[in-house]
Protein backbone atom coordinates (compact mmCIF):
# COMPACT_ATOMS: atom_id res chain seq x y z
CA UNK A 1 33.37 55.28 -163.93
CA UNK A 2 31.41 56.71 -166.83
CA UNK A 3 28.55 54.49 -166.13
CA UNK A 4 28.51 55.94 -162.56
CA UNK A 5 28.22 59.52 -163.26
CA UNK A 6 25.67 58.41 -165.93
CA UNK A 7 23.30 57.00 -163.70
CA UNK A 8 23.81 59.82 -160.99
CA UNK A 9 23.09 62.35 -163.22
CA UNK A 10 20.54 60.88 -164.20
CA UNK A 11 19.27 60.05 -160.69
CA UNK A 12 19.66 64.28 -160.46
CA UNK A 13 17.47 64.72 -163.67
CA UNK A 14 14.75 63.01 -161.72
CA UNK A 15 14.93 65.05 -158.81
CA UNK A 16 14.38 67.97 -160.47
CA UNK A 17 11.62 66.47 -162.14
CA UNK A 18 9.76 65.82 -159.43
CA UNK A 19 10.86 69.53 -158.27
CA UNK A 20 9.23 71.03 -161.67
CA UNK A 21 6.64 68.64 -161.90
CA UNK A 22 5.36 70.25 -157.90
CA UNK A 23 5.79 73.55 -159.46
CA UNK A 24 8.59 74.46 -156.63
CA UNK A 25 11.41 76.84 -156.97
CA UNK A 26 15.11 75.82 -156.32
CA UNK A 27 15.22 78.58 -153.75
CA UNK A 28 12.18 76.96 -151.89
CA UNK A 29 13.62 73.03 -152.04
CA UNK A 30 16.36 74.54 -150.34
CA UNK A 31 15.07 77.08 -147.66
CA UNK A 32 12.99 73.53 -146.40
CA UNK A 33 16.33 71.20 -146.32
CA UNK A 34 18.16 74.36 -145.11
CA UNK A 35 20.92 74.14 -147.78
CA UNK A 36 21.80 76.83 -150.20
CA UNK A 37 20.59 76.84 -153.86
CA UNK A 38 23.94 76.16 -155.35
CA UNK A 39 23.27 72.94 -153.60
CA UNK A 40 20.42 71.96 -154.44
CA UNK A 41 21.53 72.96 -158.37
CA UNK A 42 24.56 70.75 -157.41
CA UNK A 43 22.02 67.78 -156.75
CA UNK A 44 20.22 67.84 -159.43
CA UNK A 45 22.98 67.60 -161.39
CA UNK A 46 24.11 64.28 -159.71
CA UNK A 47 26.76 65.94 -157.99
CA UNK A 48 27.81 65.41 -154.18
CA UNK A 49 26.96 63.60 -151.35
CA UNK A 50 23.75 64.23 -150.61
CA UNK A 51 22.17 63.26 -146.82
CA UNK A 52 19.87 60.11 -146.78
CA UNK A 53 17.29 62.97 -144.93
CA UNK A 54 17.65 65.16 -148.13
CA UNK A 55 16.44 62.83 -150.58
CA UNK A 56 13.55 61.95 -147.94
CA UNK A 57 12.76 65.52 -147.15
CA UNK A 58 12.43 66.62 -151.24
CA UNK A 59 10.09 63.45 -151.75
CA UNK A 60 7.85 64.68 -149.16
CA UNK A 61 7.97 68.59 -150.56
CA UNK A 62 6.80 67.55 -153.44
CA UNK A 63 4.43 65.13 -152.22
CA UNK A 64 2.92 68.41 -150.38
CA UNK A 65 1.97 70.27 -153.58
CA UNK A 66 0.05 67.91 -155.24
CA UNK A 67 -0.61 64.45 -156.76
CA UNK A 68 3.39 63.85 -157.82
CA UNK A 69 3.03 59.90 -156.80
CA UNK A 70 2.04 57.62 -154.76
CA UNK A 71 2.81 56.82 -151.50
CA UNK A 72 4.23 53.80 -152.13
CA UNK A 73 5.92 54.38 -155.74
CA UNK A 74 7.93 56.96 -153.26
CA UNK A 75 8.90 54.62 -150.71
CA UNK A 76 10.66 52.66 -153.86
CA UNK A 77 12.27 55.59 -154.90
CA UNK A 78 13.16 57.02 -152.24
CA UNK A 79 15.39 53.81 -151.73
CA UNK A 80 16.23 54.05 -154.91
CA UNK A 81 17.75 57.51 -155.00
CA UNK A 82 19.34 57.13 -151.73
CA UNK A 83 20.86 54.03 -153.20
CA UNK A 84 22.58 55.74 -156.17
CA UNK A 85 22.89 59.43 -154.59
CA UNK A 86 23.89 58.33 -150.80
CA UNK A 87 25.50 55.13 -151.26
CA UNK A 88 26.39 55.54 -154.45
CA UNK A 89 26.10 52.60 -155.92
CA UNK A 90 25.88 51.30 -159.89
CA UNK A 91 24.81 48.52 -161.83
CA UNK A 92 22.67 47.46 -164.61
CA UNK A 93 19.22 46.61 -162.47
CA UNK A 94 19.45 50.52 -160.56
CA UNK A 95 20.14 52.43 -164.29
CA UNK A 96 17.26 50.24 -165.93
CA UNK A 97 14.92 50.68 -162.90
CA UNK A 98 15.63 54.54 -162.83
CA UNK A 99 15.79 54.73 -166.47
CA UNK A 100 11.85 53.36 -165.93
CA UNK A 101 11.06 55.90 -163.71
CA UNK A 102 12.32 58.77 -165.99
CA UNK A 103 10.64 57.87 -169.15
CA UNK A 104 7.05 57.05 -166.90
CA UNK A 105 7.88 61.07 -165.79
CA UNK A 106 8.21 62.63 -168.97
CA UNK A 107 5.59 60.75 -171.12
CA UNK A 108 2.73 61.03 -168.65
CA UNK A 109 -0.01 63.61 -169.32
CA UNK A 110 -0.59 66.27 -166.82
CA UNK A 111 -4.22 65.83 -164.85
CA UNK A 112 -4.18 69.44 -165.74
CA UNK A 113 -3.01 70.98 -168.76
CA UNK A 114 -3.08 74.12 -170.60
CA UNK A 115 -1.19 75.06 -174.06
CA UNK A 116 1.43 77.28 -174.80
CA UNK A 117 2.19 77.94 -178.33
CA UNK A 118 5.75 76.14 -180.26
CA UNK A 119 7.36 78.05 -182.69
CA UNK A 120 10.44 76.53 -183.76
CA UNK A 121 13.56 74.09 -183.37
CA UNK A 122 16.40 75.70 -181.08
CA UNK A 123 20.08 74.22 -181.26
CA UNK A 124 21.59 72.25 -178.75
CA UNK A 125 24.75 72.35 -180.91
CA UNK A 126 24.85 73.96 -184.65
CA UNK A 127 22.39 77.05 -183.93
CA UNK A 128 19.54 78.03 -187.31
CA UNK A 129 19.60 81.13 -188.46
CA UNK A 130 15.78 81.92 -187.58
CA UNK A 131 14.10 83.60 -184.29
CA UNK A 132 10.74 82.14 -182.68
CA UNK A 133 7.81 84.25 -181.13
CA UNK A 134 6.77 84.97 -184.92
CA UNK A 135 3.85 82.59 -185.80
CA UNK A 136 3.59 79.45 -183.64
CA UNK A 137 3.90 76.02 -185.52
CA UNK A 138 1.67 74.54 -183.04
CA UNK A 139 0.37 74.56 -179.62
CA UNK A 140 2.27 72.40 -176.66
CA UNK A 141 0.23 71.00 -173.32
CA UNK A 142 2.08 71.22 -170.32
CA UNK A 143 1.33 71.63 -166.94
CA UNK A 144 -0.91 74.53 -165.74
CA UNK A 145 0.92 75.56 -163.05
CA UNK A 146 3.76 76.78 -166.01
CA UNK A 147 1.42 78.96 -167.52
CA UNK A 148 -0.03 80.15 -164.16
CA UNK A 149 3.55 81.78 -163.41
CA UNK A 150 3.84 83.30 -166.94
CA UNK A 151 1.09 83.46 -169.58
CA UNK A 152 3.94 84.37 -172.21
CA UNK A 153 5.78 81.54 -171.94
CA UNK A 154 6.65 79.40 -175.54
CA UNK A 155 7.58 75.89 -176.89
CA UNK A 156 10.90 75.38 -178.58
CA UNK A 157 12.50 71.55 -179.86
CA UNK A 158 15.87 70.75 -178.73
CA UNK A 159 18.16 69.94 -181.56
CA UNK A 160 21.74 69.09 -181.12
CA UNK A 161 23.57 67.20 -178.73
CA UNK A 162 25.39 70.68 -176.71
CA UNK A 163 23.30 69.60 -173.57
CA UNK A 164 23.58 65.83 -173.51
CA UNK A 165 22.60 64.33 -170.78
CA UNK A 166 20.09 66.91 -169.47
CA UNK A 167 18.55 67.69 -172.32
CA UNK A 168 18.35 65.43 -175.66
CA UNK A 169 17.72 66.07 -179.33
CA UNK A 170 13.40 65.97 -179.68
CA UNK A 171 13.08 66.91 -176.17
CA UNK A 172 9.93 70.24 -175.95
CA UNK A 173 10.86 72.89 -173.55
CA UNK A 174 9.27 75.71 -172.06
CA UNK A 175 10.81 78.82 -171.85
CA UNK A 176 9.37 81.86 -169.66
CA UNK A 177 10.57 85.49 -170.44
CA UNK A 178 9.24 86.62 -166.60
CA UNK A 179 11.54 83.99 -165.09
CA UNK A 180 14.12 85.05 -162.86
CA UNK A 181 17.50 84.33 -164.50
CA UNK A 182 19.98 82.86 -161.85
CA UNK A 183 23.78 81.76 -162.03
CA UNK A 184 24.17 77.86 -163.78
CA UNK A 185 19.80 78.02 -164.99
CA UNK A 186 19.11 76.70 -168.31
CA UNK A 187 17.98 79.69 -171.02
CA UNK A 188 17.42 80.16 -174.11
CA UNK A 189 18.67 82.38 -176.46
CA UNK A 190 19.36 84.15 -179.47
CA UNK A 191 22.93 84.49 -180.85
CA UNK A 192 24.58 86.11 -183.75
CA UNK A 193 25.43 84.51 -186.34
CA UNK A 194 24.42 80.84 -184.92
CA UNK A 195 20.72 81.80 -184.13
CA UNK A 196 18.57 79.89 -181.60
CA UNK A 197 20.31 77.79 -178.68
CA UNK A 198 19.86 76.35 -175.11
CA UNK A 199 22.82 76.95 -172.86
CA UNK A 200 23.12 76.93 -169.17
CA UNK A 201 23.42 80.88 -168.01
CA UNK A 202 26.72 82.57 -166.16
CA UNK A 203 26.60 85.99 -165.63
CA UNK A 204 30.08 87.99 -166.78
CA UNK A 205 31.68 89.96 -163.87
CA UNK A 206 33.28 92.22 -166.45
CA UNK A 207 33.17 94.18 -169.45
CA UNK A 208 34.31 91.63 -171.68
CA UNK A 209 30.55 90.42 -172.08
CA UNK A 210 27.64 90.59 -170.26
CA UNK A 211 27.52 86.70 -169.92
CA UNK A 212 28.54 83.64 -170.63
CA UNK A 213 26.42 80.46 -172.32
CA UNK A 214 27.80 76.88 -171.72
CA UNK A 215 26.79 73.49 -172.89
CA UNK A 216 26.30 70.52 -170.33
CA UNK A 217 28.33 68.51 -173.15
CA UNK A 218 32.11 69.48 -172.87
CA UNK A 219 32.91 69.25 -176.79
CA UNK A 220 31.45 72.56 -176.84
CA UNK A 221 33.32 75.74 -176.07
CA UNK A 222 30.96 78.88 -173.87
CA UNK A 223 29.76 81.34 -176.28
CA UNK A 224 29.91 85.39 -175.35
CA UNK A 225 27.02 87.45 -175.19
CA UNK A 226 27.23 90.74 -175.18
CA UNK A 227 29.80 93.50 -173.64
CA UNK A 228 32.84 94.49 -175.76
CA UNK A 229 33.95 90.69 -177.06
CA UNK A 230 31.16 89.48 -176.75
CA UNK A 231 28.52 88.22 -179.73
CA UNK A 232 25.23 90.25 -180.59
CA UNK A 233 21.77 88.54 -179.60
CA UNK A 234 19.89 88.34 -176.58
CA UNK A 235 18.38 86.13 -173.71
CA UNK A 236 14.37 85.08 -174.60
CA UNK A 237 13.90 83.66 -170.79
CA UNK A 238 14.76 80.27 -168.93
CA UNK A 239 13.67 77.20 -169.41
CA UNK A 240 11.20 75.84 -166.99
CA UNK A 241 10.01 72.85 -168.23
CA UNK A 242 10.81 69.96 -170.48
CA UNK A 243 9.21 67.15 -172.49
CA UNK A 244 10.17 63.98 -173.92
CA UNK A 245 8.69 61.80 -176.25
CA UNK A 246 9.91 58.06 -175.75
């Protein structure tokens, strides 16, 4: 059993690559396979039964916006997906091909790039006592279309293990202070006394605290922010992008 949800998350991780990779909001994936965005959060998290016409349907949205593959690299993984995400089946051959498919995703260079500026480490786990957007350490290429929606976005390095499986300890990601911020989105943040961290983001229907920041790995108990029990610090934007180095 854990090998299974292994391999469907991770068969989730790569749908929403190719979803960030087009450029495409959830909220747009989903008005086209006429599902709600919980849904298609819920699928990209390797979670329910998707239809065989839903995996079809996001290939060819993404194929729409740009070069995202080849035709016939997405007939293979369009069986592939369906596979693991309709069938749901396992095995050593379908986690090594997908785990293929991942790592040629994340290591590829964009055809068109533009920089936006990395300031510091951020804790998946154990948080540093240090804030970024102060001097950058360096300067990140990622696709353009990132920048295009926000010219303010920044680089951060995940360290930590608080967001195992989506996001792993190296991993560069992109944070954008304009994004929207919706229920179960990855953000980063600043928290008193930890300092820098990645969580996933749940607003607070209360006064207890204005929300509520929770790992993907369960060791980790939700942190407060905000309200009357909740910690001091402050939301720098959502993540939209990540990189991996393999």
């Amino acid at each position: 059993m854990p090998e299974r949800t292994s391999i469907r998350q991770r068969a989730g991780l790569y749908l929403r690559f190719l979803r960030l990779k087009a450029g495409l909001e959830q909220s747009a994936v989903a008005a086209r396979l006429e599902v709600s965005q919980p849904t298609i959060s819920r699928l990209e998290k390797g979670l329910g039964s998707p239809e065989p016409g839903h995996i079809a349907a996001w290939l060819a949205i993404c194929l729409e916006q740009g070069d995202v593959m080849g035709l016939d690299q997405a007939s293979a993984v369009l069986r592939l997906l369906q596979d693991i995400l309709v069938m749901d089946e396992e095995g050593p051959a379908l986690a090594a091909e997908l785990d293929r498919l991942l790592s040629a995703m994340v290591t590829e260079r964009p055809e068109m790039a533009a920089g936006v500026p990395y300031f510091a480490d951020v804790a998946a786990g154990p948080g540093e006592s240090q804030q970024p957007r102060v001097e950058p350490r360096s300067y990140i290429e990622v696709p353009a279309g990132v920048v295009a929606r926000d010219p303010q976005a920044f680089a951060l390095r995940i360290v930590g293990d608080s967001m195992q499986p989506l996001l792993l300890e190296g991993d560069i990601v992109v944070i954008s202070p304009a994004a929207q911020l919706i229920e179960g989105c990855i953000v980063a943040a600043y928290v008193e006394p930890d300092g820098d961290v990645v969580k996933r983001y749940h607003p607070c229907r209360s006064a207890d605290c204005e929300a509520r920041l929770r790992s993907a790995n369960p060791a980790y108990a939700d942190i407060k922010l905000g309200g009357e029990n909740g910690r001091s610090g402050r939301i720098w934007g959502r993540v939209l992008f990540c990189q991996r180095e393999l």
